[in-house]
C-alpha atoms as a PDB file:
ATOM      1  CA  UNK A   1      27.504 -21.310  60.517  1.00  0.00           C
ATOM      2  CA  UNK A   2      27.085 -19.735  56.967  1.00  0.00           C
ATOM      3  CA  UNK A   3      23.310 -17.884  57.164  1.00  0.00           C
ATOM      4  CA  UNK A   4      23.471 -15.692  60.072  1.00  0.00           C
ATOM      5  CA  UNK A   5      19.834 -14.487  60.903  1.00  0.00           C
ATOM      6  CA  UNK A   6      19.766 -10.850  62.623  1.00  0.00           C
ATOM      7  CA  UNK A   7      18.283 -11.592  66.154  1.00  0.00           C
ATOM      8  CA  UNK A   8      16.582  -9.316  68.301  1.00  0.00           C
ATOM      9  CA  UNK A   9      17.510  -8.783  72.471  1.00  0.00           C
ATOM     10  CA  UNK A  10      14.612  -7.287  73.918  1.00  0.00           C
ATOM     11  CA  UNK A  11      15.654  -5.543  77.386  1.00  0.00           C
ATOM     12  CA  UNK A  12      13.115  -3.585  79.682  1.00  0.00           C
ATOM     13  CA  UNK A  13      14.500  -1.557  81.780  1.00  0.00           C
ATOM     14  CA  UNK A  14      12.835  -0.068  85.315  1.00  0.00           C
ATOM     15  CA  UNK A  15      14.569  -0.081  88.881  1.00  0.00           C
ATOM     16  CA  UNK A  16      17.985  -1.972  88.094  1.00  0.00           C
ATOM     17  CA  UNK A  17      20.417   0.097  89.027  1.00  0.00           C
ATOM     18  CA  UNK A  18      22.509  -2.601  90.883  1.00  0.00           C
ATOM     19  CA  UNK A  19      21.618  -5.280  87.945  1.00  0.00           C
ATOM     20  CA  UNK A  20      22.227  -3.851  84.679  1.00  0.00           C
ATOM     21  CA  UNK A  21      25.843  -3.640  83.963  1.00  0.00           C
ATOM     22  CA  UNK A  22      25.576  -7.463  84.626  1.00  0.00           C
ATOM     23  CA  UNK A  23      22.985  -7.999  82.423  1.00  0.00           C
ATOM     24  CA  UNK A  24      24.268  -5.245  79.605  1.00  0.00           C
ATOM     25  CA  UNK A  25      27.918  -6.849  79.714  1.00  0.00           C
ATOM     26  CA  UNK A  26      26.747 -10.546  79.351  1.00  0.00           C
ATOM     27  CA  UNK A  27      24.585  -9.698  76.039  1.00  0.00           C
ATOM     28  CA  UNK A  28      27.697  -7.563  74.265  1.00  0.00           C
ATOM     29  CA  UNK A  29      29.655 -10.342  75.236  1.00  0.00           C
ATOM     30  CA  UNK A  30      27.556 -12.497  72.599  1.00  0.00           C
ATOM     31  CA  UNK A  31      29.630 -14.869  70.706  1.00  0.00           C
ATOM     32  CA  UNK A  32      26.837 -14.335  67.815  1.00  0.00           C
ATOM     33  CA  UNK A  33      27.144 -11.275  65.962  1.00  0.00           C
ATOM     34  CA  UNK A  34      24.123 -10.407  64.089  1.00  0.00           C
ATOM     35  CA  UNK A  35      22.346  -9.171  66.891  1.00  0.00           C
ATOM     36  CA  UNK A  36      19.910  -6.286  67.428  1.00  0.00           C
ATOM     37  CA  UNK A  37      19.710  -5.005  71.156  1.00  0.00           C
ATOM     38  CA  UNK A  38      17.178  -3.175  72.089  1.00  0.00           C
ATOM     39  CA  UNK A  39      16.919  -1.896  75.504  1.00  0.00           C
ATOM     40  CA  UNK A  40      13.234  -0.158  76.531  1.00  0.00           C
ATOM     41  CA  UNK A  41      13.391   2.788  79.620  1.00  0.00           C
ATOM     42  CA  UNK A  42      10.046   1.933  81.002  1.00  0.00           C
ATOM     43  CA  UNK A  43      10.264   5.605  82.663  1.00  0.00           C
ATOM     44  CA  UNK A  44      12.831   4.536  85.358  1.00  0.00           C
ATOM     45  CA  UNK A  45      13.581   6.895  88.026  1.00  0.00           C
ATOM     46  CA  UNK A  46      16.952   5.418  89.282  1.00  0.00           C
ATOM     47  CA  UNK A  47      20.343   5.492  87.520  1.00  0.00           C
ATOM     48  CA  UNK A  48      20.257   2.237  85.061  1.00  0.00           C
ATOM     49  CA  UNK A  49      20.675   4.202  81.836  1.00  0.00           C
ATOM     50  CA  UNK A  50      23.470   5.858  83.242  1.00  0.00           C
ATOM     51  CA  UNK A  51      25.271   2.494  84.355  1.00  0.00           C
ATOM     52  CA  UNK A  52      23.962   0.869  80.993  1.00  0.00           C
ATOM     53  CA  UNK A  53      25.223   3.866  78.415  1.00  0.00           C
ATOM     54  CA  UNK A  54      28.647   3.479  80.320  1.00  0.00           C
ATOM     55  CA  UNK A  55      28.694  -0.252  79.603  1.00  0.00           C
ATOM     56  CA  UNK A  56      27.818   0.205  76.265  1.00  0.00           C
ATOM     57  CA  UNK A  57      30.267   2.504  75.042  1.00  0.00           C
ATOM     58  CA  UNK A  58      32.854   0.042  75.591  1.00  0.00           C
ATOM     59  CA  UNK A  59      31.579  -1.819  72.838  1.00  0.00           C
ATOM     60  CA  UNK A  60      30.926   0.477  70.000  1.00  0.00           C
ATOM     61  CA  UNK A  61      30.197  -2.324  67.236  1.00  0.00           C
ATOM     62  CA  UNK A  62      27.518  -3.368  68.704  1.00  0.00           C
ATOM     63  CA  UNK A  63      24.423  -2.880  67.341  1.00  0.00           C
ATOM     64  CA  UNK A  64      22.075  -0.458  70.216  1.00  0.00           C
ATOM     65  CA  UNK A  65      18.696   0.794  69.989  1.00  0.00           C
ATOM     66  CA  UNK A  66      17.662   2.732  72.999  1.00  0.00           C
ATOM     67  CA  UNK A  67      13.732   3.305  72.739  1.00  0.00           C
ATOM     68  CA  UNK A  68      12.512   5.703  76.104  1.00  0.00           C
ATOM     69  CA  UNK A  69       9.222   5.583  77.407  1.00  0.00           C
ATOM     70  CA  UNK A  70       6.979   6.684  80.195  1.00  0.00           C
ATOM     71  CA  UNK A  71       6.441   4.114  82.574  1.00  0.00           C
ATOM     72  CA  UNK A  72       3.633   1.095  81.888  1.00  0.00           C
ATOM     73  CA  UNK A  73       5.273  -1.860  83.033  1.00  0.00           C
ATOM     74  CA  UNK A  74       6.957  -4.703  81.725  1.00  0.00           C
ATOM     75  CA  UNK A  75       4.681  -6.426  79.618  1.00  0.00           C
ATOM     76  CA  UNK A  76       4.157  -2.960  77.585  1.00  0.00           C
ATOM     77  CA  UNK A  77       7.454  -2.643  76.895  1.00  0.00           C
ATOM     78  CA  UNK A  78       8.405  -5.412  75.947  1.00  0.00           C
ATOM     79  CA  UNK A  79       5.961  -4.814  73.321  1.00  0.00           C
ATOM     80  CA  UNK A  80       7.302  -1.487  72.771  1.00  0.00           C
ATOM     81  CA  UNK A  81      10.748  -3.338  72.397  1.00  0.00           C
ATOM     82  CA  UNK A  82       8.906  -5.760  69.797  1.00  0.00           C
ATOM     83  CA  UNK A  83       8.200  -3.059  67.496  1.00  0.00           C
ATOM     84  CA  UNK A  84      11.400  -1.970  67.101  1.00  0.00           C
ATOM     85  CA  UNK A  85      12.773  -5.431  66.202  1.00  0.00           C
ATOM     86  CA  UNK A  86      14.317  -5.885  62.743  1.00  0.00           C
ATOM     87  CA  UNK A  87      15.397  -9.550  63.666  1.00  0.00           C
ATOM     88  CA  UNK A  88      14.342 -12.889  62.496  1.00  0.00           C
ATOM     89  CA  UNK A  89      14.253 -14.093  66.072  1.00  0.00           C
ATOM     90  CA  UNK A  90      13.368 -12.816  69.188  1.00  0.00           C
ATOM     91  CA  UNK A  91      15.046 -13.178  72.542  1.00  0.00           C
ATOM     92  CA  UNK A  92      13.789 -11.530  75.873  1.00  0.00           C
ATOM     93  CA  UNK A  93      16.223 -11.042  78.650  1.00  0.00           C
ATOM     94  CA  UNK A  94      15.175  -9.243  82.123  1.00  0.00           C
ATOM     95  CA  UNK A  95      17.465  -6.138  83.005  1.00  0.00           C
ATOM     96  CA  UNK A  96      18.244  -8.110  86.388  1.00  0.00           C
ATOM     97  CA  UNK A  97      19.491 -11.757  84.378  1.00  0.00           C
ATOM     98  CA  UNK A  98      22.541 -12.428  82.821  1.00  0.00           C
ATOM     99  CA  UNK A  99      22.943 -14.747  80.254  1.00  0.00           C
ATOM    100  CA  UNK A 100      25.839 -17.213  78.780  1.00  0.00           C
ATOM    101  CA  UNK A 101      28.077 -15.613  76.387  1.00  0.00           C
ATOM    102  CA  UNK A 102      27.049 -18.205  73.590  1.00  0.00           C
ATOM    103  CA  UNK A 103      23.246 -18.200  74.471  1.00  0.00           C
ATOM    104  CA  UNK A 104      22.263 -16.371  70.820  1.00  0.00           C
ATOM    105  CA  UNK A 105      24.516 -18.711  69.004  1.00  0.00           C
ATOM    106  CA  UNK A 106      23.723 -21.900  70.294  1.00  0.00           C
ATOM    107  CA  UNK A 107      19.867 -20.872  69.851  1.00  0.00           C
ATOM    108  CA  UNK A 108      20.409 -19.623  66.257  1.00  0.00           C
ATOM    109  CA  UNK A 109      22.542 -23.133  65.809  1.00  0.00           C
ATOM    110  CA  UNK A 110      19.360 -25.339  66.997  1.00  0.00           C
ATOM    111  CA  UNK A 111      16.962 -23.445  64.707  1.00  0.00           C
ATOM    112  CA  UNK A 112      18.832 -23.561  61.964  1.00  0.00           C
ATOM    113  CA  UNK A 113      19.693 -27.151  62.365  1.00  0.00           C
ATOM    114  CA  UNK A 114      15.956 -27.989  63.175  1.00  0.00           C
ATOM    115  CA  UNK A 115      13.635 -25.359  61.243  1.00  0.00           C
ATOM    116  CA  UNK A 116      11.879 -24.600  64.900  1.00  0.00           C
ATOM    117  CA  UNK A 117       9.591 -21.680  65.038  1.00  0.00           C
ATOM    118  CA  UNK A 118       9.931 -21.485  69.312  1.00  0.00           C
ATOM    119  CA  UNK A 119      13.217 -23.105  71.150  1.00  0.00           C
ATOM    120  CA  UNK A 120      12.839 -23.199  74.862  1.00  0.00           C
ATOM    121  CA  UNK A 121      15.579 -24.049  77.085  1.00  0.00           C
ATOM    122  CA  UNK A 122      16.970 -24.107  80.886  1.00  0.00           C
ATOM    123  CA  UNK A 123      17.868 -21.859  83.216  1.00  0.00           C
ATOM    124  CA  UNK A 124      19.622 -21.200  86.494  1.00  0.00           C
ATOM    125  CA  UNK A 125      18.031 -19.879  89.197  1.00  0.00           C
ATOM    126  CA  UNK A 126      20.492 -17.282  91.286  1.00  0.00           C
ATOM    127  CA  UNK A 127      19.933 -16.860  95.143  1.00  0.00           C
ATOM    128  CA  UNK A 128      22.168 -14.785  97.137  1.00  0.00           C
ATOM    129  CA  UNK A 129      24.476 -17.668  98.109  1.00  0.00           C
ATOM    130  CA  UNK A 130      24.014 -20.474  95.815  1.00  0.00           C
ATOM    131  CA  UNK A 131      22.105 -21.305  92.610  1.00  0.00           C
ATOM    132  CA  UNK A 132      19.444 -23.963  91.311  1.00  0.00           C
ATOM    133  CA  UNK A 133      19.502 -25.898  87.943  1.00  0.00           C
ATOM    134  CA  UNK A 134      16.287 -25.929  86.472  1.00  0.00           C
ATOM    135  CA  UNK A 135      15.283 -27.727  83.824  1.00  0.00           C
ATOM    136  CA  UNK A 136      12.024 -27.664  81.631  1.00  0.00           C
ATOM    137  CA  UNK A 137       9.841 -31.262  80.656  1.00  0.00           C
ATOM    138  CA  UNK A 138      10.016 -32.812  76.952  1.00  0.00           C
ATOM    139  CA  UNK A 139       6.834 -30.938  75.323  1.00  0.00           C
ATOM    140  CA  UNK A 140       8.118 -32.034  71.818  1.00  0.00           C
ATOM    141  CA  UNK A 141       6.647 -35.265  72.013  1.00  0.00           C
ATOM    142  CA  UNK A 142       3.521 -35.076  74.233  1.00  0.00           C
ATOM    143  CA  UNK A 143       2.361 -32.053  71.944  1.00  0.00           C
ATOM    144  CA  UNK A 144       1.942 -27.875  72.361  1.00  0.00           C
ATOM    145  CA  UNK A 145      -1.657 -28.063  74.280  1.00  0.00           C
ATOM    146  CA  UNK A 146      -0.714 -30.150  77.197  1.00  0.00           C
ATOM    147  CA  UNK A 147       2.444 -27.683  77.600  1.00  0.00           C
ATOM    148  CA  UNK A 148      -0.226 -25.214  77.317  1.00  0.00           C
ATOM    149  CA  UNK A 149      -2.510 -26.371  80.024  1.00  0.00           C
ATOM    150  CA  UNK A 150       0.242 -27.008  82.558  1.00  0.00           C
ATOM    151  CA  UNK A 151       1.189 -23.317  82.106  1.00  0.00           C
ATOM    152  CA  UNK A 152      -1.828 -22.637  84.293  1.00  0.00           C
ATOM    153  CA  UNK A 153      -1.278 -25.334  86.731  1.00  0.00           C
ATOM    154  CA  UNK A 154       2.319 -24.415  87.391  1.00  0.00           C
ATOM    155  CA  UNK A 155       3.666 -27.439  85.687  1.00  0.00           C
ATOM    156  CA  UNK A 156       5.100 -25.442  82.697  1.00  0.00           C
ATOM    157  CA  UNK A 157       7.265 -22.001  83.079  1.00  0.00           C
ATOM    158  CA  UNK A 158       5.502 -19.395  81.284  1.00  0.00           C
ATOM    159  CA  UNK A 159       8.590 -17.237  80.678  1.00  0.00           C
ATOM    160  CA  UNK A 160       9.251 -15.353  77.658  1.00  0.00           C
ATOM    161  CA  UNK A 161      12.715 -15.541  78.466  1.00  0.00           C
ATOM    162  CA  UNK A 162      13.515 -19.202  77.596  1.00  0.00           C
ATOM    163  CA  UNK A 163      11.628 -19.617  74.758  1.00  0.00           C
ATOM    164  CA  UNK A 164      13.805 -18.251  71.491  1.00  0.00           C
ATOM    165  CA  UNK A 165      10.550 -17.390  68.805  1.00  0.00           C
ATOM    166  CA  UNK A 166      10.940 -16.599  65.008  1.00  0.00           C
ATOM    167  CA  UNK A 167       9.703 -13.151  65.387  1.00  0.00           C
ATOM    168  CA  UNK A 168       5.978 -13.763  63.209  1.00  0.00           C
ATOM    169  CA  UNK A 169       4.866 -15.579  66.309  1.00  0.00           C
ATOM    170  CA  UNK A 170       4.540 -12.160  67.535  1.00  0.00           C
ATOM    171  CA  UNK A 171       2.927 -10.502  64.885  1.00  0.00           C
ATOM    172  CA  UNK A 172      -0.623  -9.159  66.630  1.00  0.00           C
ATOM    173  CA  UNK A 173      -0.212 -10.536  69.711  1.00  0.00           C
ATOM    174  CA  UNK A 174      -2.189  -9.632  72.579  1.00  0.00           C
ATOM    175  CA  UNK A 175       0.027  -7.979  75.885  1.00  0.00           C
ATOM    176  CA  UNK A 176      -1.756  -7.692  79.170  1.00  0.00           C
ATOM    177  CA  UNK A 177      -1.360  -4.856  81.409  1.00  0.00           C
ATOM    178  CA  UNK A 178      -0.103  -5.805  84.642  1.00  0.00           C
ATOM    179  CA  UNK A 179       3.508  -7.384  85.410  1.00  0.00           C
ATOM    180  CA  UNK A 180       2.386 -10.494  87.322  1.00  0.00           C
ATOM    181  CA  UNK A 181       2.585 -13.716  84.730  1.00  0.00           C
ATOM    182  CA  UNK A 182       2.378 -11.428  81.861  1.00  0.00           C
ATOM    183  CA  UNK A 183       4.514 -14.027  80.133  1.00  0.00           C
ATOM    184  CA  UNK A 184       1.825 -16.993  80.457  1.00  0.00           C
ATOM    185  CA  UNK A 185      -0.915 -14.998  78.415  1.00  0.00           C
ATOM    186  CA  UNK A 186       2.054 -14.126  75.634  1.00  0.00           C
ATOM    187  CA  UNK A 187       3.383 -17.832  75.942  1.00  0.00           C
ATOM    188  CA  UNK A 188      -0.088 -18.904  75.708  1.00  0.00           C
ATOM    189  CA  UNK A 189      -0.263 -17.427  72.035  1.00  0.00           C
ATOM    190  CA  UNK A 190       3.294 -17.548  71.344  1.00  0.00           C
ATOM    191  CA  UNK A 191       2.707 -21.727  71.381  1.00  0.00           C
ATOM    192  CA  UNK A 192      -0.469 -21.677  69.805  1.00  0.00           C
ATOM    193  CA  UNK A 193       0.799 -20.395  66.720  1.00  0.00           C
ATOM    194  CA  UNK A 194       3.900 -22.959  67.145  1.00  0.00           C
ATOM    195  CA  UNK A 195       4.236 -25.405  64.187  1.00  0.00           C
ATOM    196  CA  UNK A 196       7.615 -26.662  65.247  1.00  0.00           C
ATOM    197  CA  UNK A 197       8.511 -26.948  68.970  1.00  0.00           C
ATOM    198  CA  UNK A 198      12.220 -27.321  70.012  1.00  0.00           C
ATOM    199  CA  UNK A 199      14.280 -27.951  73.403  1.00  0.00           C
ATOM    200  CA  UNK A 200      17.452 -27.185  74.249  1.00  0.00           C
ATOM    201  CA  UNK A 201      18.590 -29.001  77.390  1.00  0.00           C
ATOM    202  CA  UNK A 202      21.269 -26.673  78.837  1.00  0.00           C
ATOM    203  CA  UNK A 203      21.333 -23.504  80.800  1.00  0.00           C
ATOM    204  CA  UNK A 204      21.496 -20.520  79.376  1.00  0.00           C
ATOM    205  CA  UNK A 205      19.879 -17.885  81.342  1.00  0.00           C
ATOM    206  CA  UNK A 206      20.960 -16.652  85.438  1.00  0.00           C
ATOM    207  CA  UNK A 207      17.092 -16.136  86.990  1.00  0.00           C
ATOM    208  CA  UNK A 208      18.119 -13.598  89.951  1.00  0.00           C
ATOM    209  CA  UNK A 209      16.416 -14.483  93.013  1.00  0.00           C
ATOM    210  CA  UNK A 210      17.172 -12.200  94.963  1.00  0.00           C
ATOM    211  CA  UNK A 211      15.958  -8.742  93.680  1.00  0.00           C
ATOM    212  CA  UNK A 212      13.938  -7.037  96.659  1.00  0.00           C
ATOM    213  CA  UNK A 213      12.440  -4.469  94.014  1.00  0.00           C
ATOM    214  CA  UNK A 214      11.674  -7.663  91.486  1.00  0.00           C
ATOM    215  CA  UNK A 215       7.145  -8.154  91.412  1.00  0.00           C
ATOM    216  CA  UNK A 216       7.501 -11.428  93.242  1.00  0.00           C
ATOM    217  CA  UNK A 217       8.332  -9.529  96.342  1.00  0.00           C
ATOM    218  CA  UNK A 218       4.463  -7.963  96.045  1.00  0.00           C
ATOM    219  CA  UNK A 219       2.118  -9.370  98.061  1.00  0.00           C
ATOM    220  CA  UNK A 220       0.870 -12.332  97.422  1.00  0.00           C
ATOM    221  CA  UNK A 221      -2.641 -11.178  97.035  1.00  0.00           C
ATOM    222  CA  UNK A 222      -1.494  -8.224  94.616  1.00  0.00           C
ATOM    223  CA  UNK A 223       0.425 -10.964  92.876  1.00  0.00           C
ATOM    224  CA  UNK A 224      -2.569 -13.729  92.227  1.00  0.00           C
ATOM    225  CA  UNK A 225      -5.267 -11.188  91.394  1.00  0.00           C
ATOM    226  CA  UNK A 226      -3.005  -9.350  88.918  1.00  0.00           C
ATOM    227  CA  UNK A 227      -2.462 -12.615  87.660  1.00  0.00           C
ATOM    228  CA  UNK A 228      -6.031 -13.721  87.032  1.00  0.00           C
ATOM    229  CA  UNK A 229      -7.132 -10.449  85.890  1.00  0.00           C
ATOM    230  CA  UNK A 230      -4.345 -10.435  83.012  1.00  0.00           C
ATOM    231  CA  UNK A 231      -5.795 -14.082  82.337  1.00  0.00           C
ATOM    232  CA  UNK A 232      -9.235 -13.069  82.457  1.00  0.00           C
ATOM    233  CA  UNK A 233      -7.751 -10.174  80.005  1.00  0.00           C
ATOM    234  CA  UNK A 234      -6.813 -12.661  77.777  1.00  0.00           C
ATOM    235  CA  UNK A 235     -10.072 -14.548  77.779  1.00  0.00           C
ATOM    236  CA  UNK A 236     -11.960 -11.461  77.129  1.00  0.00           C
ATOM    237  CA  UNK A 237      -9.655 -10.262  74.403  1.00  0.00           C
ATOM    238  CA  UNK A 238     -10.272 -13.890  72.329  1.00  0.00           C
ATOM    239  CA  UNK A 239     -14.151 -14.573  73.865  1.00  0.00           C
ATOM    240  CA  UNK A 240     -16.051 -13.551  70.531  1.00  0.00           C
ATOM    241  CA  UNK A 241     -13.878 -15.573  68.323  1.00  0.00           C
ATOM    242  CA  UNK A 242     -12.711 -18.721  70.825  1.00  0.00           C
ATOM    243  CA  UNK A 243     -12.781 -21.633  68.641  1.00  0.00           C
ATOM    244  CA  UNK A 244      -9.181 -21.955  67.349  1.00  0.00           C
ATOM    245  CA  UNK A 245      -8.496 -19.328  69.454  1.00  0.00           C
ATOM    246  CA  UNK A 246      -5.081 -19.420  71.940  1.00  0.00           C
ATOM    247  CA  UNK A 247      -7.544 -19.405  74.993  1.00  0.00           C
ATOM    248  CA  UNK A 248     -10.092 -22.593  73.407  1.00  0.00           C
ATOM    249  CA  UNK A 249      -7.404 -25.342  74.838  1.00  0.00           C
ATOM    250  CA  UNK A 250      -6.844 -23.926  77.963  1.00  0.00           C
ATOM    251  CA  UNK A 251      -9.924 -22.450  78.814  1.00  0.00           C
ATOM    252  CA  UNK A 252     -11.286 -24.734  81.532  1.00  0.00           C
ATOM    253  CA  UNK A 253      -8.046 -23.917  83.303  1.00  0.00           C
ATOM    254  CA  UNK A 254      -7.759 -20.365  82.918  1.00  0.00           C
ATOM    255  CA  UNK A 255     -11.664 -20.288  84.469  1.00  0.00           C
ATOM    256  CA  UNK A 256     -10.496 -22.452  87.494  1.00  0.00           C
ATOM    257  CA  UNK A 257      -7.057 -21.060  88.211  1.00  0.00           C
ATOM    258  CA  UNK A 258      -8.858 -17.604  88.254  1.00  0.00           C
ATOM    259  CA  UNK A 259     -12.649 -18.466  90.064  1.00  0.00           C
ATOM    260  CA  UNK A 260     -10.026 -20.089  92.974  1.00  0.00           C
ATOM    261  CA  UNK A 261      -8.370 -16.722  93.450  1.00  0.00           C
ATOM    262  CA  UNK A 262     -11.734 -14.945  92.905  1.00  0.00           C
ATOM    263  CA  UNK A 263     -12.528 -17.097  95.528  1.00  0.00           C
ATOM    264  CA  UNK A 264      -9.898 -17.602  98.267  1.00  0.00           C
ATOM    265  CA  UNK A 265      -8.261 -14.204  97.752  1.00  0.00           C
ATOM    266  CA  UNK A 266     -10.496 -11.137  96.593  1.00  0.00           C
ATOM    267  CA  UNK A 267     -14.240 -12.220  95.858  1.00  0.00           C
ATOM    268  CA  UNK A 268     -14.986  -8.546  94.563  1.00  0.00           C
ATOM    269  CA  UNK A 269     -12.840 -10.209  90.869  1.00  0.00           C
ATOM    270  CA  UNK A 270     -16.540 -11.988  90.581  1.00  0.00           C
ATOM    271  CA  UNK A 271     -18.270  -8.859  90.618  1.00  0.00           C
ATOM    272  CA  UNK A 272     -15.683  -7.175  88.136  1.00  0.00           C
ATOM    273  CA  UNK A 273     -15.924 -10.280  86.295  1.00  0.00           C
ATOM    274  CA  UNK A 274     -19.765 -11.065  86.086  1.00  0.00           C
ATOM    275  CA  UNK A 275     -19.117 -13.922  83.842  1.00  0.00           C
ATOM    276  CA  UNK A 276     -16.615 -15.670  85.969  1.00  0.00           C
ATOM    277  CA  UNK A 277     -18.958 -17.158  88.657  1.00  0.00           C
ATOM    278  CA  UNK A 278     -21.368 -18.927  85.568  1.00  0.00           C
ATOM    279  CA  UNK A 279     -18.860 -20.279  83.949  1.00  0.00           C
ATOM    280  CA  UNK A 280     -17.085 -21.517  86.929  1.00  0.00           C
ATOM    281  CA  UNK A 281     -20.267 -23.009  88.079  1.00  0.00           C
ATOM    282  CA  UNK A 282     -19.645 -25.258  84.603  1.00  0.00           C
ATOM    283  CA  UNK A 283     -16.624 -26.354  85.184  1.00  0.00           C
ATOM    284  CA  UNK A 284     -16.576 -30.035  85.228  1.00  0.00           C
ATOM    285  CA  UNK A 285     -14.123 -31.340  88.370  1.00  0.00           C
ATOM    286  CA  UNK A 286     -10.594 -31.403  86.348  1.00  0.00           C
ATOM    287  CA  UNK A 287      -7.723 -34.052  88.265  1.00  0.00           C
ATOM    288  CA  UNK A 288      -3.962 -33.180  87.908  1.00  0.00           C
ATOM    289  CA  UNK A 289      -4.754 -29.721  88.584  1.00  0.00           C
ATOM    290  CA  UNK A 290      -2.922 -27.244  90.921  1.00  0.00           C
ATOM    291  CA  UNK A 291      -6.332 -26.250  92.284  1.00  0.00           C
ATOM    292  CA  UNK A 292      -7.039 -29.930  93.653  1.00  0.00           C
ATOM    293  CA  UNK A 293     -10.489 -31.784  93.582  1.00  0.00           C
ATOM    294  CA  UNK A 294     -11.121 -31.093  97.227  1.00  0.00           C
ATOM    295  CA  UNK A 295     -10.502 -27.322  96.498  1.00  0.00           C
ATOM    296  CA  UNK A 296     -12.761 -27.958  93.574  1.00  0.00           C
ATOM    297  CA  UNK A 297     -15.663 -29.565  95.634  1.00  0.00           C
ATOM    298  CA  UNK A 298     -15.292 -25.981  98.305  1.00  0.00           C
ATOM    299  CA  UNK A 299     -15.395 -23.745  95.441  1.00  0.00           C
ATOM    300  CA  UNK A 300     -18.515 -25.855  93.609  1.00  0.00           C
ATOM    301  CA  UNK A 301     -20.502 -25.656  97.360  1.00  0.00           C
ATOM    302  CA  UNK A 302     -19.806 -21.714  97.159  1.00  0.00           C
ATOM    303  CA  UNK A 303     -21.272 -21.115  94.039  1.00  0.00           C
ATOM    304  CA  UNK A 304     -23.926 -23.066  94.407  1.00  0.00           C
ATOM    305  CA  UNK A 305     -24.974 -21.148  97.317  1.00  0.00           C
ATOM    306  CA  UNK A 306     -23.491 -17.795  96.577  1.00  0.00           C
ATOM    307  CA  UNK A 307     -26.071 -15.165  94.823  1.00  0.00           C
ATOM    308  CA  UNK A 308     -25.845 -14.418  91.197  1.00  0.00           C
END
């Protein structure tokens, strides 16, 4: 490989005490050596810079930027992480993941060989005692949108993760706020913006399961309505300018993933959200959708007798 592109890691780093010399090791490891790593302490109160600066002292020639912070979440430092980058590329990794040792340099290989702007590739997910392969779908040749669209009907991972992005997919991006699917609304943009689309089919990223301190482990309430209210987010962030906007070819499945929470979890996010329940009430019935017709036909007959 003659042109070696500087890529940036972009860690976060809150509550991984037990995870991060894993995760710290595994990315100095790195076969590729043009590589910026840049690890974000969103304000944690546990020991994980401790264990990380005595993992990284063993390898001195690596190239470390430690960027502190008080706590805001994930999706805020990543973005803090972001403006540090110097690199080409971007790659996220979560402080409680691991990676393959030749995870940068196969990446940098497959963009160099195809001129990609956004690479996405498999993963395996870790549970305590065994591990599943799992593979992403062939977007390349049914196009961006419809990848787009099944990001909201959980028929497309949204993580930031596995997708490796030249780093001016980033450039004025909008981050949400909460930690729950923060990485559909960024993956939402980050493939809007996408001229060239790329797979790689092989595994190159550990998903740990089994992290009791991880956001899945919020309940599942907390977990949907921070979800729809960074979507919603999103929405409002592009609403005066939607046409050609990230949120114009997935709109009708934002509104519907969100109005069914709204609706079977916390009705107060239609009061928050005055515009929710009107637009909702517009929303032709959509097939192939998580949120199936029948659930579709319930949540029409509640706004059509629910008060404005």
């Amino acid at each position: 490989m003659c042109k070696k592109p500087l890529v940036s890691v972009i860690v976060p780093i809150y509550g991984v005490e037990a995870y991060i010399a894993q995760c710290a090791e595994s990315l100095m490891e790195q076969t590729y050596p043009a590589i910026q790593f840049i690890f974000v302490n969103d304000g944690t109160k546990d020991r994980s810079m401790e264990v990380l600066a005595s993992v990284l002292e063993q390898y001195p020639q690596r190239m470390v930027q430690i960027v502190n912070q008080e706590n805001k979440g994930l999706p805020q430092a990543r973005a803090a992480g972001l403006r540090m980058a110097e690199g080409e590329y971007i790659q996220h990794v979560d402080a409680d993941d691991w990676v393959e040792p030749d995870l940068v340099e196969r990446l940098v290989r497959k963009v160099l060989e195809t001129g990609a702007d956004l690479v996405y590739f498999d993963f395996w997910k870790e549970y305590a005692s065994y591990r599943k392969l799992d593979r992403e779908k062939h977007y390349e040749t049914v196009g961006k949108e419809l990848y787009m669209r099944r990001l909201y009907n959980y028929g497309a991972y949204g993580y930031v993760w596995n997708k490796f992005a030249r780093k001016s997919l980033y450039d004025n991006l909008f981050f949400p706020v909460f930690n729950m699917h923060e990485d559909i609304v960024i993956s939402t943009q980050l493939l809007f913006r996408v001229q060239h689309l790329e797979q790689l089919s092989i595994p190159l990223l550990h998903y740990r399961q089994d992290n009791s301190h991880s956001v899945m482990h919020a309940s599942k309430v907390k977990r949907r309505v921070q979800s729809a209210n960074n979507m919603l987010d999103l929405y409002e962030h592009y609403r005066d300018c939607l046409a050609g906007s990230p949120v114009e070819p997935v709109l009708d499945d934002l509104i519907l993933r969100t109005s069914w929470v709204a609706f079977s979890l916390y009705k107060d996010l239609f009061r928050e959200r005055p515009y929710l329940k009107e637009m909702a009430r517009r929303l032709p019935l959509m097939s192939g959708r998580r949120v199936n017709l029948f659930q579709q036909l319930i949540l029409k007959v509640y706004l059509a007798f629910s008060r404005s």
